[in-house]
N, C-alpha and C. Protein backbone atom coordinates (compact mmCIF):
# COMPACT_ATOMS: atom_id res chain seq x y z
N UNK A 1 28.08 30.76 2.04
CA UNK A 1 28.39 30.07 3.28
C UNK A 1 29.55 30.81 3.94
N UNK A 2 29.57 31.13 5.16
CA UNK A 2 30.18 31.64 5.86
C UNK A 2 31.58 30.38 5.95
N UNK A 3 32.68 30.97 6.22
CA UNK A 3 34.22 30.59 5.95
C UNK A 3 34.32 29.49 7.77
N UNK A 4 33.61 29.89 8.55
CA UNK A 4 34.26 29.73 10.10
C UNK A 4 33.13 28.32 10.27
N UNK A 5 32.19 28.27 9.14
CA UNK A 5 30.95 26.94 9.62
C UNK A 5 31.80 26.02 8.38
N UNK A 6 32.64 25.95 7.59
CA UNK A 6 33.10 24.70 6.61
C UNK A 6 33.75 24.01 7.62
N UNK A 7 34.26 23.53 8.54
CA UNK A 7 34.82 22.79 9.26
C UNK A 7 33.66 21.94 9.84
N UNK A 8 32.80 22.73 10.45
CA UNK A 8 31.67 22.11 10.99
C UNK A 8 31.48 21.60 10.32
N UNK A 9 31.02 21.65 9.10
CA UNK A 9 29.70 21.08 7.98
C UNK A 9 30.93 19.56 7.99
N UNK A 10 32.38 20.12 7.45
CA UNK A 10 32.86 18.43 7.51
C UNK A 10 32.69 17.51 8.21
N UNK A 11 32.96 18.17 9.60
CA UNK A 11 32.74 17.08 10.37
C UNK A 11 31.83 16.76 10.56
N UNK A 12 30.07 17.49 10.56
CA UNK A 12 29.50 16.79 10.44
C UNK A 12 28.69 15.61 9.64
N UNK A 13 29.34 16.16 8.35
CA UNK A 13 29.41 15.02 7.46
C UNK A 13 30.13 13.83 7.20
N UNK A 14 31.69 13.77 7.90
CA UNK A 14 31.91 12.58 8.68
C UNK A 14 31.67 12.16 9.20
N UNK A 15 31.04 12.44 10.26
CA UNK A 15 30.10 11.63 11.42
C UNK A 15 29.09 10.84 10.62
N UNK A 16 28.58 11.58 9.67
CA UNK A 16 27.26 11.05 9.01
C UNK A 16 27.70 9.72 8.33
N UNK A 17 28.76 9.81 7.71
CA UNK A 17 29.08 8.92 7.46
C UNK A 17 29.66 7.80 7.78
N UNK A 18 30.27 7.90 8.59
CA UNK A 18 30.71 6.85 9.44
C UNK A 18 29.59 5.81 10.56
N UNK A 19 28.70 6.83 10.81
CA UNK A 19 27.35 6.32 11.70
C UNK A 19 26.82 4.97 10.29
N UNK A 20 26.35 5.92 9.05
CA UNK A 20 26.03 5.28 7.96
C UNK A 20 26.69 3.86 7.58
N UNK A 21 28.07 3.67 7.41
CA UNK A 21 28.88 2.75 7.39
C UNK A 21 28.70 1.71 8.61
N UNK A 22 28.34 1.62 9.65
CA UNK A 22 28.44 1.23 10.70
C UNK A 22 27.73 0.32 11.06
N UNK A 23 28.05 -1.27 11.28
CA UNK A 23 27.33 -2.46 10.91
C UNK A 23 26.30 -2.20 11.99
N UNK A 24 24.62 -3.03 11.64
CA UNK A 24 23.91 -3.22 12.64
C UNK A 24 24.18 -3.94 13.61
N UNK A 25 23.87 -4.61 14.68
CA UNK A 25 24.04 -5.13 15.39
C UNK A 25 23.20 -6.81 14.67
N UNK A 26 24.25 -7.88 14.99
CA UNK A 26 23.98 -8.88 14.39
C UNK A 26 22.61 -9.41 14.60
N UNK A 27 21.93 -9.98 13.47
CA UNK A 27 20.43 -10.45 14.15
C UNK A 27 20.12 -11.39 15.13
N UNK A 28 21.18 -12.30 15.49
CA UNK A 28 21.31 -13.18 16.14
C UNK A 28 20.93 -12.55 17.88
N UNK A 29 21.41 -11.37 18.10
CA UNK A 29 21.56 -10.68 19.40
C UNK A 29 20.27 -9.91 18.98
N UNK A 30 19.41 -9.84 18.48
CA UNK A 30 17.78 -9.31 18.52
C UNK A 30 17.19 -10.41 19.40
N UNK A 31 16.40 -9.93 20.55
CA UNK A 31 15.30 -11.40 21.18
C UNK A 31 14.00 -11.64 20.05
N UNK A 32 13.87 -12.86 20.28
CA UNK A 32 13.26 -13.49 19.04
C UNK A 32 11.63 -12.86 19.89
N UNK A 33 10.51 -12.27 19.17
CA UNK A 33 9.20 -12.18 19.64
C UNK A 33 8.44 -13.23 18.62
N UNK A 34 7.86 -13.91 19.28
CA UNK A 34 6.72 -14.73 18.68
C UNK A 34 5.54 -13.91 18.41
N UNK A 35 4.95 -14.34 17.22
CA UNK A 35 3.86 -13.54 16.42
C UNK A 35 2.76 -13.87 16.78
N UNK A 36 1.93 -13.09 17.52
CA UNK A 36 0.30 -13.36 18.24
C UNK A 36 -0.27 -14.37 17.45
N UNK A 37 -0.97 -14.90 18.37
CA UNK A 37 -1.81 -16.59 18.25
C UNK A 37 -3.25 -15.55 17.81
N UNK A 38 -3.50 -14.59 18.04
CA UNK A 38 -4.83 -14.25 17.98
C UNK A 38 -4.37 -12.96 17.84
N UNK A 39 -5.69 -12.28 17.29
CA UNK A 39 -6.10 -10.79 17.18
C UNK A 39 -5.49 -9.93 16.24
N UNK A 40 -5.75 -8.78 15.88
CA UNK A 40 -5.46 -7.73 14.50
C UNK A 40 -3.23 -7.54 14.62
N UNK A 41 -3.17 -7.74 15.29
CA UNK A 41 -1.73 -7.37 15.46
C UNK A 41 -1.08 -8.82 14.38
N UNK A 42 -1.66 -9.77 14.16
CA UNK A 42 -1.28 -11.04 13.44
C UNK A 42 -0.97 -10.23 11.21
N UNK A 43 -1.84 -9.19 11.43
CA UNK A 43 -1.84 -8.59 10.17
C UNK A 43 -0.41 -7.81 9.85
N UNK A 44 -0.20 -7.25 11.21
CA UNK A 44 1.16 -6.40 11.21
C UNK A 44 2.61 -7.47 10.94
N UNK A 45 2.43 -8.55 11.37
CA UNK A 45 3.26 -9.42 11.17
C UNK A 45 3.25 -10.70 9.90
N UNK A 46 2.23 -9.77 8.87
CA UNK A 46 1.80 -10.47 7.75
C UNK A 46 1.11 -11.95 8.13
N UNK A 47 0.83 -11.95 8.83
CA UNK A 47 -0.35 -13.14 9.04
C UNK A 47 -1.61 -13.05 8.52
N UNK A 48 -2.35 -13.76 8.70
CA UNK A 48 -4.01 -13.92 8.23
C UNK A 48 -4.68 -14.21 9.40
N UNK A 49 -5.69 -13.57 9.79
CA UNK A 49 -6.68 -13.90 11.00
C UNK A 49 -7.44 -15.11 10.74
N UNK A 50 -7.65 -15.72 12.02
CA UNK A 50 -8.43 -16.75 11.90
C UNK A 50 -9.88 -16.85 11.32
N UNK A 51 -10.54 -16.98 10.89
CA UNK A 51 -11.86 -16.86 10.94
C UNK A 51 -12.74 -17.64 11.99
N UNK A 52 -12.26 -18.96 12.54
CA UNK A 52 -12.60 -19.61 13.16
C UNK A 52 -11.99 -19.45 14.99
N UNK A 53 -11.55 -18.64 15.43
CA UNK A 53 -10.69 -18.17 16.32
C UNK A 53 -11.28 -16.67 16.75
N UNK A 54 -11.37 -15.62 15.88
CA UNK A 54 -11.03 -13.79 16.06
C UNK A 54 -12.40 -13.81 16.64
N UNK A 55 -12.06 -12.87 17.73
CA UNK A 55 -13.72 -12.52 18.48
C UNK A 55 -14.40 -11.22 17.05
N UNK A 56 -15.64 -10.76 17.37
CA UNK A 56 -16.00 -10.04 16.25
C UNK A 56 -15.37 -8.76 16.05
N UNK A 57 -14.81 -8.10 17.38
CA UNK A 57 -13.96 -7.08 17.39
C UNK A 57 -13.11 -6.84 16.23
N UNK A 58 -12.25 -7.63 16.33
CA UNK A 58 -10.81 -8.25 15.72
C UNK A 58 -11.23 -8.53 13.92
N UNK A 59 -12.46 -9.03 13.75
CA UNK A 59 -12.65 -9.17 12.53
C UNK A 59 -13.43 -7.71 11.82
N UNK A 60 -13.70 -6.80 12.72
CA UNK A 60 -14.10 -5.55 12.03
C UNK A 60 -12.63 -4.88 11.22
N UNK A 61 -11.74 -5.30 11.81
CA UNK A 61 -10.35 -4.73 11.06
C UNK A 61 -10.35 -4.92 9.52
N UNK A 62 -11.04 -6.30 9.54
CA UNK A 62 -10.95 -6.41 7.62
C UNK A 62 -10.99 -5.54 6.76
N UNK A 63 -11.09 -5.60 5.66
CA UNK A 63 -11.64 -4.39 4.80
C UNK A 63 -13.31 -4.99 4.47
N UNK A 64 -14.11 -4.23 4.55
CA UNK A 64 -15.71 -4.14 4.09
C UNK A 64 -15.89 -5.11 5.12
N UNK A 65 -15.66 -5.41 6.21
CA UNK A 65 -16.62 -5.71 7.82
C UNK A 65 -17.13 -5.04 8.52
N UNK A 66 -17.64 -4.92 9.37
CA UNK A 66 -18.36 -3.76 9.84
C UNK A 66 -18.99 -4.60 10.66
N UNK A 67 -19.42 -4.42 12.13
CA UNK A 67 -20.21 -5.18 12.76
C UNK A 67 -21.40 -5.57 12.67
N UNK A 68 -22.28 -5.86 11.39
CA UNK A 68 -23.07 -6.46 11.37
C UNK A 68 -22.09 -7.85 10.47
N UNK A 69 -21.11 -7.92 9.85
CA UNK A 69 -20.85 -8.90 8.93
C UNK A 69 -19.90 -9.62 9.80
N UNK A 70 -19.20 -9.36 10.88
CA UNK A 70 -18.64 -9.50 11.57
C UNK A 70 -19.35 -10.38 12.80
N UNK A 71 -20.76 -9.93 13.44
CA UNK A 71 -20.99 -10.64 13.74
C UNK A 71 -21.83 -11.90 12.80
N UNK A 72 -21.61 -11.79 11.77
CA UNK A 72 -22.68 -12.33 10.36
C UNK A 72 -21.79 -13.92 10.25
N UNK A 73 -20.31 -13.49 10.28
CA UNK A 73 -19.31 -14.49 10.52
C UNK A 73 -19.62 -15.13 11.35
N UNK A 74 -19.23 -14.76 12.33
CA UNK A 74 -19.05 -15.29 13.82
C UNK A 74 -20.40 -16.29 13.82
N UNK A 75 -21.38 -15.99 13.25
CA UNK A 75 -22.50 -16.80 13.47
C UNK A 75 -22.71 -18.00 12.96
N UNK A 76 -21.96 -18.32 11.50
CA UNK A 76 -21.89 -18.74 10.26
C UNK A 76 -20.55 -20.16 10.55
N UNK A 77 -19.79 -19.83 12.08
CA UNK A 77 -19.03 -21.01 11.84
C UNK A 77 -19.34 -22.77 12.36
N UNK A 78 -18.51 -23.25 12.59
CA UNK A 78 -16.71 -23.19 12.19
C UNK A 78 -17.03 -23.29 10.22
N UNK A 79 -15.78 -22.85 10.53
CA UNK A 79 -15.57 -22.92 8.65
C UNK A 79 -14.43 -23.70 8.03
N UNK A 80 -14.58 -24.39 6.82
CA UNK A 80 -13.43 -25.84 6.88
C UNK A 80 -12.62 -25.21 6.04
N UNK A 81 -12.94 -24.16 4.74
CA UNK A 81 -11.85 -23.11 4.27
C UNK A 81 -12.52 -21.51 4.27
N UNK A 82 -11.74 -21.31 3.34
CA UNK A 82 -12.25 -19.32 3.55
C UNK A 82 -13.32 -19.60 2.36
N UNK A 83 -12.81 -20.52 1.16
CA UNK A 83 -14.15 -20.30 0.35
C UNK A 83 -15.53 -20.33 0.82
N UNK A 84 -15.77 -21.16 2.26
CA UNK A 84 -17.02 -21.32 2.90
C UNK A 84 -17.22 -20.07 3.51
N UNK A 85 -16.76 -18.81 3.47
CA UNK A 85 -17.12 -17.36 3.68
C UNK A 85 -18.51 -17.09 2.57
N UNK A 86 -18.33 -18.38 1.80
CA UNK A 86 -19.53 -17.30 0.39
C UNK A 86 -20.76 -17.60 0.80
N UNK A 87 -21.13 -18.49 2.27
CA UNK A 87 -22.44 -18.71 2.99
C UNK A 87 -23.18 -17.56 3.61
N UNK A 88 -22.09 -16.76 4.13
CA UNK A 88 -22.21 -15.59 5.10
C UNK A 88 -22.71 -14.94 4.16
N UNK A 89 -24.03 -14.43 4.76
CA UNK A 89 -25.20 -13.49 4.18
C UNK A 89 -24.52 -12.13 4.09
N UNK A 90 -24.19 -11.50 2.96
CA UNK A 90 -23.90 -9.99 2.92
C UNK A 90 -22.30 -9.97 2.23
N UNK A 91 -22.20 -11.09 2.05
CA UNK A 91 -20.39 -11.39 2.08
C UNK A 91 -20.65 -11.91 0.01
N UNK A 92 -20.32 -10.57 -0.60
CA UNK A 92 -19.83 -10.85 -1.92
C UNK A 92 -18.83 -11.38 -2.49
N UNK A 93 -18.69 -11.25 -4.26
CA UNK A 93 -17.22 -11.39 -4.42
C UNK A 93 -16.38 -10.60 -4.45
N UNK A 94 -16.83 -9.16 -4.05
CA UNK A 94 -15.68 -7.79 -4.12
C UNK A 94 -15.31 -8.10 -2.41
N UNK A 95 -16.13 -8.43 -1.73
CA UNK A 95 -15.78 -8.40 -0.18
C UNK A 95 -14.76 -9.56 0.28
N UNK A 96 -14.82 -10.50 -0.65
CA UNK A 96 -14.27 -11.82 -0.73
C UNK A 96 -12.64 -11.58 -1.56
N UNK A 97 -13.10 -11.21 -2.31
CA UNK A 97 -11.63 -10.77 -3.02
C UNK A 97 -10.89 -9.97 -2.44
N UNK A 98 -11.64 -9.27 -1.60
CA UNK A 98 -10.12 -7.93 -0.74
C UNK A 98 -10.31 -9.12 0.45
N UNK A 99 -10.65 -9.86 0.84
CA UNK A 99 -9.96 -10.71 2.35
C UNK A 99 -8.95 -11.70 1.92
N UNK A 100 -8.68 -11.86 -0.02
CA UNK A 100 -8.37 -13.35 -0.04
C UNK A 100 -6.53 -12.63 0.92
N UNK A 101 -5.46 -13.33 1.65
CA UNK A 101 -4.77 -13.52 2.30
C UNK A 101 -4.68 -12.91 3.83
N UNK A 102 -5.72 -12.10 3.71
CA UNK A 102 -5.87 -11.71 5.23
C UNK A 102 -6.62 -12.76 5.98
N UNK A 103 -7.38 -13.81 5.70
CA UNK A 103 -8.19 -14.46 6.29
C UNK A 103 -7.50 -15.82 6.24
N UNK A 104 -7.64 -17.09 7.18
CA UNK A 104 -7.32 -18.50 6.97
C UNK A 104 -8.51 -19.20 8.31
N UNK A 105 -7.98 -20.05 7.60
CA UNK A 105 -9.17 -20.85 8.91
C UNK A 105 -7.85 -22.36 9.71
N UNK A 106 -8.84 -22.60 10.83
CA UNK A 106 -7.90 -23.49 11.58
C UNK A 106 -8.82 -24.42 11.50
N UNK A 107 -8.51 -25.69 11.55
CA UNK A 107 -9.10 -26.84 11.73
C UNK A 107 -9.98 -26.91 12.68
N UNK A 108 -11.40 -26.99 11.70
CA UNK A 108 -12.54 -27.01 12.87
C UNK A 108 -12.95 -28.29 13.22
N UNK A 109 -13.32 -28.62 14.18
CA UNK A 109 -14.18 -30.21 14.60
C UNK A 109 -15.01 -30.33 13.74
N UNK A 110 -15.93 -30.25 13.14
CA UNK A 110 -17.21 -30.61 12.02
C UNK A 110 -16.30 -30.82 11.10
N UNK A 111 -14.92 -30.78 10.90
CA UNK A 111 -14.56 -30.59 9.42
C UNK A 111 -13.78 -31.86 9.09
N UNK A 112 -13.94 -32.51 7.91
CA UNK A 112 -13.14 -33.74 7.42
C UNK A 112 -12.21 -33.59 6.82
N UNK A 113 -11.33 -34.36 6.62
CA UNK A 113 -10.26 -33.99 5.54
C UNK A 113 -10.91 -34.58 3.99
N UNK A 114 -11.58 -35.38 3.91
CA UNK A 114 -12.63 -35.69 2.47
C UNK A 114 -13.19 -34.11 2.36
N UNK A 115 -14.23 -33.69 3.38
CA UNK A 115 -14.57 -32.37 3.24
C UNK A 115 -13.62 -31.32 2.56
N UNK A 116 -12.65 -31.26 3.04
CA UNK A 116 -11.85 -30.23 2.76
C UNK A 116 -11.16 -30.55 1.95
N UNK A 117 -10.76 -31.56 0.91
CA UNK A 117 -10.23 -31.89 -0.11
C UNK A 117 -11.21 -31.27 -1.22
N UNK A 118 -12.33 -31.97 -0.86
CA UNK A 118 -13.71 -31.34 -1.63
C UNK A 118 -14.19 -30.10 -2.29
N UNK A 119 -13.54 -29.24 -0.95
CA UNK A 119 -14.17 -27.87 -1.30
C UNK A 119 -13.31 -26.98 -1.95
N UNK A 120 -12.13 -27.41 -2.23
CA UNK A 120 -11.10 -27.01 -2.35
C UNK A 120 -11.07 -26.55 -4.08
C-alpha cells in the first residue's frame, strides 16, 4: 500500500463507521402502508390469498397452479375451509401440502358455522 492513500483508507473507514453506528430513523416516523385486501402482493407481506376472493390470475402464483387448476378452483367455490380444496379435480396431497399457509378462505354465504366446526 502506497504511504499517501493510509489517511484516506482511515477516513474512510471512519465514515464507515460512524454511518454504521447511526440510529435508524424511529419506526414511529415510517407511514404505516396497509397490506392489500386482494391479489399476489398479499404473499410478499406474508399473507395467504383468498381462495374465495383471488381472480384466476392471482391464483396461478401458487406453487403447482397453472391455469387449468386455477380456473378448476375458481369453479369449485365458495369454500368454507382450505381442506375443501381436496374437491377440486386435479388438486392432490403434494399440491395441497405446498399451499398449506399460502391459501385461507373468507367467510362464504353457503357456509355455517356447524359446517365449519365440522370440517375442521
Amino acid at each position: 500500500m502506497r504511504e499517501g492513500r493510509a489517511p484516506e483508507l482511515a477516513i474512510a473507514l471512519a465514515l464507515a463507521l460512524v454511518c454504521a453506528a447511526w440510529p435508524a430513523r424511529p419506526r414511529e416516523d415510517r407511514p404505516s402502508v396497509a397490506p392489500p385486501r386482494t391479489g399476489a402482493a398479499r404473499l410478499l407481506w406474508g399473507l395467504p390469498l383468498d381462495l374465495n376472493r383471488e381472480d384466476e390470475r392471482t391464483l396461478q402464483v401458487l406453487p403447482g397452479i397453472g391455469p387449468n387448476r386455477a380456473t378448476a378452483i375458481r369453479s369449485a367455490r365458495p369454500f368454507c375451509t382450505v381442506a375443501d380444496l381436496r374437491r377440486v379435480r386435479g388438486l392432490g396431497p403434494v399440491t395441497l401440502g405446498r399451499l398449506a399457509g399460502l391459501v385461507a378462505v373468507s367467510p362464504a354465504s353457503g357456509c355455517s358455522e356447524a359446517g365449519i366446526e365440522q370440517s375442521r
